[in-house]
N, C-alpha and C. Protein backbone atom coordinates (compact mmCIF):
# COMPACT_ATOMS: atom_id res chain seq x y z
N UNK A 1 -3.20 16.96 -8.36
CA UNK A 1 -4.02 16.22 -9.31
C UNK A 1 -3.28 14.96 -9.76
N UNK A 2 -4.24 13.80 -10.26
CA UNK A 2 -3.13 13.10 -10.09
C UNK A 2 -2.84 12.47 -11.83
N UNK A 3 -1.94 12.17 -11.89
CA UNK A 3 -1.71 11.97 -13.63
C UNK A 3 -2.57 10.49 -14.16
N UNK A 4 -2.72 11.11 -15.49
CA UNK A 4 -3.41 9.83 -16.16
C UNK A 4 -2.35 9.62 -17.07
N UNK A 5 -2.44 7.94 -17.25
CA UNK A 5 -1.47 7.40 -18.36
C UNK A 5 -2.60 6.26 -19.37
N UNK A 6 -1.68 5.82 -20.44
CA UNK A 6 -2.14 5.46 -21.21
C UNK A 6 -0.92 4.25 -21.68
N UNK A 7 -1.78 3.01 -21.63
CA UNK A 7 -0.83 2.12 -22.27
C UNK A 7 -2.17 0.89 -23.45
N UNK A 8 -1.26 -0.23 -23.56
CA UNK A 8 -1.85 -1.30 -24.19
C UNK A 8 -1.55 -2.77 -24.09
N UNK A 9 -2.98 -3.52 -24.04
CA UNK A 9 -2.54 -4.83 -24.17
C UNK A 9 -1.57 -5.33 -25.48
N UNK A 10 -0.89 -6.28 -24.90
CA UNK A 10 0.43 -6.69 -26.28
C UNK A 10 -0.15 -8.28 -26.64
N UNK A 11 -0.33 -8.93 -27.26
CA UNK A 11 -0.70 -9.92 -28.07
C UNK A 11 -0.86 -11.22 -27.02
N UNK A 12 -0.12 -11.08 -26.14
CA UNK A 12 0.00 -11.77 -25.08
C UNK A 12 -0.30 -11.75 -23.76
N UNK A 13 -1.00 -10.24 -23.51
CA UNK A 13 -2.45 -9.87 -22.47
C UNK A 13 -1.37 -9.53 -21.88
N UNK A 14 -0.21 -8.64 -21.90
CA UNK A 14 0.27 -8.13 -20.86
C UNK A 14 0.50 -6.53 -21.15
N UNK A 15 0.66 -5.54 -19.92
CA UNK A 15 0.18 -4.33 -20.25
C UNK A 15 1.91 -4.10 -19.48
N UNK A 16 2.29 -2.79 -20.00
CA UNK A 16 3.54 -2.27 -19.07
C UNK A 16 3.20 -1.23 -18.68
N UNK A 17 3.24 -1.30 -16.85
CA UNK A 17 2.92 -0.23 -15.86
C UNK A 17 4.07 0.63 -16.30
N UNK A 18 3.71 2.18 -16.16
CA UNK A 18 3.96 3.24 -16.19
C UNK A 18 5.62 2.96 -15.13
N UNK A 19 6.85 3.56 -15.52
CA UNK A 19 7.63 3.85 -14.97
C UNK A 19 7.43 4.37 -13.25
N UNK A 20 7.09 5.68 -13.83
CA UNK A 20 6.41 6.70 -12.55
C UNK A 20 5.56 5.73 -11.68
N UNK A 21 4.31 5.43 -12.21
CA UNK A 21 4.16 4.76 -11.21
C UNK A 21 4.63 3.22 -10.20
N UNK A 22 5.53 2.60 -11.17
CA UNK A 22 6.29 1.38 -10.78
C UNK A 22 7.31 2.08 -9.77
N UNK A 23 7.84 3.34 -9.38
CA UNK A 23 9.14 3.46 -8.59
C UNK A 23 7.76 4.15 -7.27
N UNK A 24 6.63 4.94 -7.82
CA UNK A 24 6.13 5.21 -6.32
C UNK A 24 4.93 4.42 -5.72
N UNK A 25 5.24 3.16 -6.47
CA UNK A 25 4.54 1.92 -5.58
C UNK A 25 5.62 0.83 -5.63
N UNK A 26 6.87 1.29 -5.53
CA UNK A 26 7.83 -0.36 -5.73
C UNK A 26 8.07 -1.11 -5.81
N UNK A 27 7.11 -1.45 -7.38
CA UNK A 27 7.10 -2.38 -8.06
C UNK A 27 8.27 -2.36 -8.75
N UNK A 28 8.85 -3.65 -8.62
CA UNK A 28 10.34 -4.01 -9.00
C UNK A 28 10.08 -5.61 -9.90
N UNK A 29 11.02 -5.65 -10.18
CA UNK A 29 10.87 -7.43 -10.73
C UNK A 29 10.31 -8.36 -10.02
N UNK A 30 9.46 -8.79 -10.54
CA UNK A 30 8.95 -10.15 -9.57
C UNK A 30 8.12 -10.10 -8.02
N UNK A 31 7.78 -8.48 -8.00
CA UNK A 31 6.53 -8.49 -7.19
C UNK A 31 5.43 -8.67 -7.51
N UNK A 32 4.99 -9.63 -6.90
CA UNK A 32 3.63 -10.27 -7.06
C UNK A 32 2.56 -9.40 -6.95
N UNK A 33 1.66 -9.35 -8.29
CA UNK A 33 0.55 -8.28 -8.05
C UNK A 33 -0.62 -9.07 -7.62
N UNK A 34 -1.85 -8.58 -7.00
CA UNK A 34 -3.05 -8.87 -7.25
C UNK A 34 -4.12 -8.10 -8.06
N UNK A 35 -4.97 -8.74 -8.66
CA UNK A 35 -5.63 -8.53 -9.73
C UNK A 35 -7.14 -9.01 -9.21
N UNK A 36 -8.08 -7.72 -8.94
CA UNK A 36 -9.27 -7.75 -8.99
C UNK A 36 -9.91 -7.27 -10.13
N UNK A 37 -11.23 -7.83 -10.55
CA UNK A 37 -12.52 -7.15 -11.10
C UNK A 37 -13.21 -6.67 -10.49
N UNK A 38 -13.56 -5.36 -10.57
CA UNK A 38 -14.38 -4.11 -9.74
C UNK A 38 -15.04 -3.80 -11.05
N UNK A 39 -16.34 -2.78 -10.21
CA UNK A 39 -17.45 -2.16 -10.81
C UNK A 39 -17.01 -1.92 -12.13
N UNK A 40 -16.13 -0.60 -11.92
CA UNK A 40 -16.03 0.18 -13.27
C UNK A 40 -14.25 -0.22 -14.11
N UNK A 41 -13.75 -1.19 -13.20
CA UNK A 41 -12.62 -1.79 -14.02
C UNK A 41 -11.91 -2.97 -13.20
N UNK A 42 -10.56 -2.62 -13.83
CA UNK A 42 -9.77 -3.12 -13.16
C UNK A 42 -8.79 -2.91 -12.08
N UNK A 43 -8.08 -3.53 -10.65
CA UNK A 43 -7.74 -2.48 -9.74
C UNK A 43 -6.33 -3.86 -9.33
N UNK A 44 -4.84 -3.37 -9.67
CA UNK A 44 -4.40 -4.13 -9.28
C UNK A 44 -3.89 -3.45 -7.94
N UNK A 45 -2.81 -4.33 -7.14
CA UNK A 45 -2.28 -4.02 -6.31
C UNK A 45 -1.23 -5.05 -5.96
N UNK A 46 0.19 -4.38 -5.22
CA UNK A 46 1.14 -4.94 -5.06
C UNK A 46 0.54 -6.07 -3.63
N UNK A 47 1.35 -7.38 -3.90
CA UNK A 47 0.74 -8.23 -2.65
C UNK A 47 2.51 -8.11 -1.58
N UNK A 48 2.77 -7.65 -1.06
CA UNK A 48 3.57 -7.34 -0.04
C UNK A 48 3.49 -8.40 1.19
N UNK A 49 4.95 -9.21 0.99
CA UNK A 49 5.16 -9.84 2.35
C UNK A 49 5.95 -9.42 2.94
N UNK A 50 6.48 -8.46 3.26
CA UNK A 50 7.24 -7.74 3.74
C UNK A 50 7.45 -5.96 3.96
N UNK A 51 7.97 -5.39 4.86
CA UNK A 51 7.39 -3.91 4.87
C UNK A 51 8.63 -3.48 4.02
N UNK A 52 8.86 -2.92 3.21
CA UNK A 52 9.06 -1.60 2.69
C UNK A 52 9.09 -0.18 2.08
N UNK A 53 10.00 0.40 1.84
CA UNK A 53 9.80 1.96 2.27
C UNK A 53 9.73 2.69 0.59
N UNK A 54 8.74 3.24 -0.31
CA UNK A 54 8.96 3.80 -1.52
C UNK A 54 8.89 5.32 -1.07
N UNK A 55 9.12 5.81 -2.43
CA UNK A 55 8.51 7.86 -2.29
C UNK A 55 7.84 7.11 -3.32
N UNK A 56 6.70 8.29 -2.63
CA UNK A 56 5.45 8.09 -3.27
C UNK A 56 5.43 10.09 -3.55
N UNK A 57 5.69 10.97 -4.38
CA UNK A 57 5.46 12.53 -4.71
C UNK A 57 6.71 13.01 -3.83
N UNK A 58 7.98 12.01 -3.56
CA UNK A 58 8.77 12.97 -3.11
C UNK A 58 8.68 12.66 -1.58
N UNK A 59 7.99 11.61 -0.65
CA UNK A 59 7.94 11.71 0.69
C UNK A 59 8.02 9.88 0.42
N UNK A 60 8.99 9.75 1.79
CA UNK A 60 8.92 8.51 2.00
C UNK A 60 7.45 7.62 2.47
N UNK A 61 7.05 6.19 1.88
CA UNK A 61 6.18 5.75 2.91
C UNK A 61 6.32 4.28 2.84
N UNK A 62 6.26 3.93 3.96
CA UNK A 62 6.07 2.71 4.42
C UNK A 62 5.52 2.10 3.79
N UNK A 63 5.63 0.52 3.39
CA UNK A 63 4.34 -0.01 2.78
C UNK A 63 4.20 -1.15 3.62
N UNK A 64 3.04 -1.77 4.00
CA UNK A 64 3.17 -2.77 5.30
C UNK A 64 2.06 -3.91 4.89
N UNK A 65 1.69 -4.71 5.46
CA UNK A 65 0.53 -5.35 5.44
C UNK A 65 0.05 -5.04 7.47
N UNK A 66 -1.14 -5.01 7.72
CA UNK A 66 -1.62 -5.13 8.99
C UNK A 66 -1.57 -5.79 9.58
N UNK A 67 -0.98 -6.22 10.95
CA UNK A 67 -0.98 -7.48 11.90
C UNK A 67 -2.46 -6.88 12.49
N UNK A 68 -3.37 -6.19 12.65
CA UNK A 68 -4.14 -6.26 13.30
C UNK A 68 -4.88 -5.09 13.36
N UNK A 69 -5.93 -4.52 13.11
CA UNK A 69 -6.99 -3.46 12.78
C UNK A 69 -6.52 -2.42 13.89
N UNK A 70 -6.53 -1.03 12.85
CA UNK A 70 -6.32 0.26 13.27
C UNK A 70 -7.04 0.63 14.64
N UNK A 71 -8.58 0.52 14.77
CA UNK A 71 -8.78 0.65 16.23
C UNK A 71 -8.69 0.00 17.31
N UNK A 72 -8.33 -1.89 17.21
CA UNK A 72 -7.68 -2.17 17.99
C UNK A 72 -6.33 -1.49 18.63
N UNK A 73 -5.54 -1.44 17.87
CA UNK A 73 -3.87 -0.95 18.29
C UNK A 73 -4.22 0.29 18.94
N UNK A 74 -5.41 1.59 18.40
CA UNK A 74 -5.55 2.68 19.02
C UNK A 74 -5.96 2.56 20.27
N UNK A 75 -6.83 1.59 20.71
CA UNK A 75 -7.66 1.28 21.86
C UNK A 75 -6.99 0.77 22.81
N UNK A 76 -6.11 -0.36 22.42
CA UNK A 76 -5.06 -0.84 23.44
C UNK A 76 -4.17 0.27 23.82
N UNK A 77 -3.39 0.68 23.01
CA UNK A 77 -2.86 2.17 23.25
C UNK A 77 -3.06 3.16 24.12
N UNK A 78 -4.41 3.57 24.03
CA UNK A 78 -4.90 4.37 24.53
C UNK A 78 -5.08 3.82 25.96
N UNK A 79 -5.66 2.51 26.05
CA UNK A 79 -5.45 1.58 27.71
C UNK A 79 -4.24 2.13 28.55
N UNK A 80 -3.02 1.66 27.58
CA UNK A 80 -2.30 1.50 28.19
C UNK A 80 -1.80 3.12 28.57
N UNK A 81 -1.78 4.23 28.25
CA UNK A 81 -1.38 5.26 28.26
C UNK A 81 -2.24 5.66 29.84
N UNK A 82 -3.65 5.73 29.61
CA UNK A 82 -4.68 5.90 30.62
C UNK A 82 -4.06 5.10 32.07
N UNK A 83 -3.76 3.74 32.27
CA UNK A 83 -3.19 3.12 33.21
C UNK A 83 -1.91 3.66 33.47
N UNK A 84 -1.15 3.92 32.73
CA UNK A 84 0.48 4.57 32.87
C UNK A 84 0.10 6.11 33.41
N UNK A 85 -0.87 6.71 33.55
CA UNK A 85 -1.21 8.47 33.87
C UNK A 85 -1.91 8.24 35.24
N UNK A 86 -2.49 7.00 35.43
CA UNK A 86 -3.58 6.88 36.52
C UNK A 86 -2.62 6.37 38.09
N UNK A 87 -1.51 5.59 37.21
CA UNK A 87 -0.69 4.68 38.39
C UNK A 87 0.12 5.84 39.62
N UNK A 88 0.30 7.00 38.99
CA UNK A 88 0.90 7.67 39.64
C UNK A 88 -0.04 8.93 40.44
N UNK A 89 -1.39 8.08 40.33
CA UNK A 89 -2.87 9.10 41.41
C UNK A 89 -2.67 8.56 42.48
């Protein structure tokens, strides 16, 4: 389940993210967030130029941005595996 927290705007419209969740999204000093308006609120998110690695519940994970959509890479993949099994018929 996942925890709810509770904070507040300070006079100067800034809110302080939760500890807990600042170490299992690795947010550190001076990572740049992004800030959308959605339906039912607000939804930030870390903007990442670079890959690195947080625990997120105790398990490491990657954090990345995409060079290029999930079923492409599967599809090429999968090409290439199919040609590498076939070459030796």
């Amino acid at each position: 389940m996942k925890k709810k927290y509770k904070t507040t705007v300070d006079r100067f419209g800034r809110i302080v993210i939760p500890k807990e969740i600042r170490n299992n999204f690795g947010l550190s000093k001076d990572v740049e967030l992004g800030i959308e308006e959605v339906t039912k609120g607000i939804l930030l998110h870390p903007r990442l130029e670079k890959q690195f690695i947080v625990n997120k519940d105790g398990v490491l994970v990657v954090r990345a941005e995409l060079t290029e959509s999930i079923d492409g890479f599967l599809e090429k993949n999968r090409q290439s595996r199919i040609k590498y099994i076939l070459k030796d018929v």
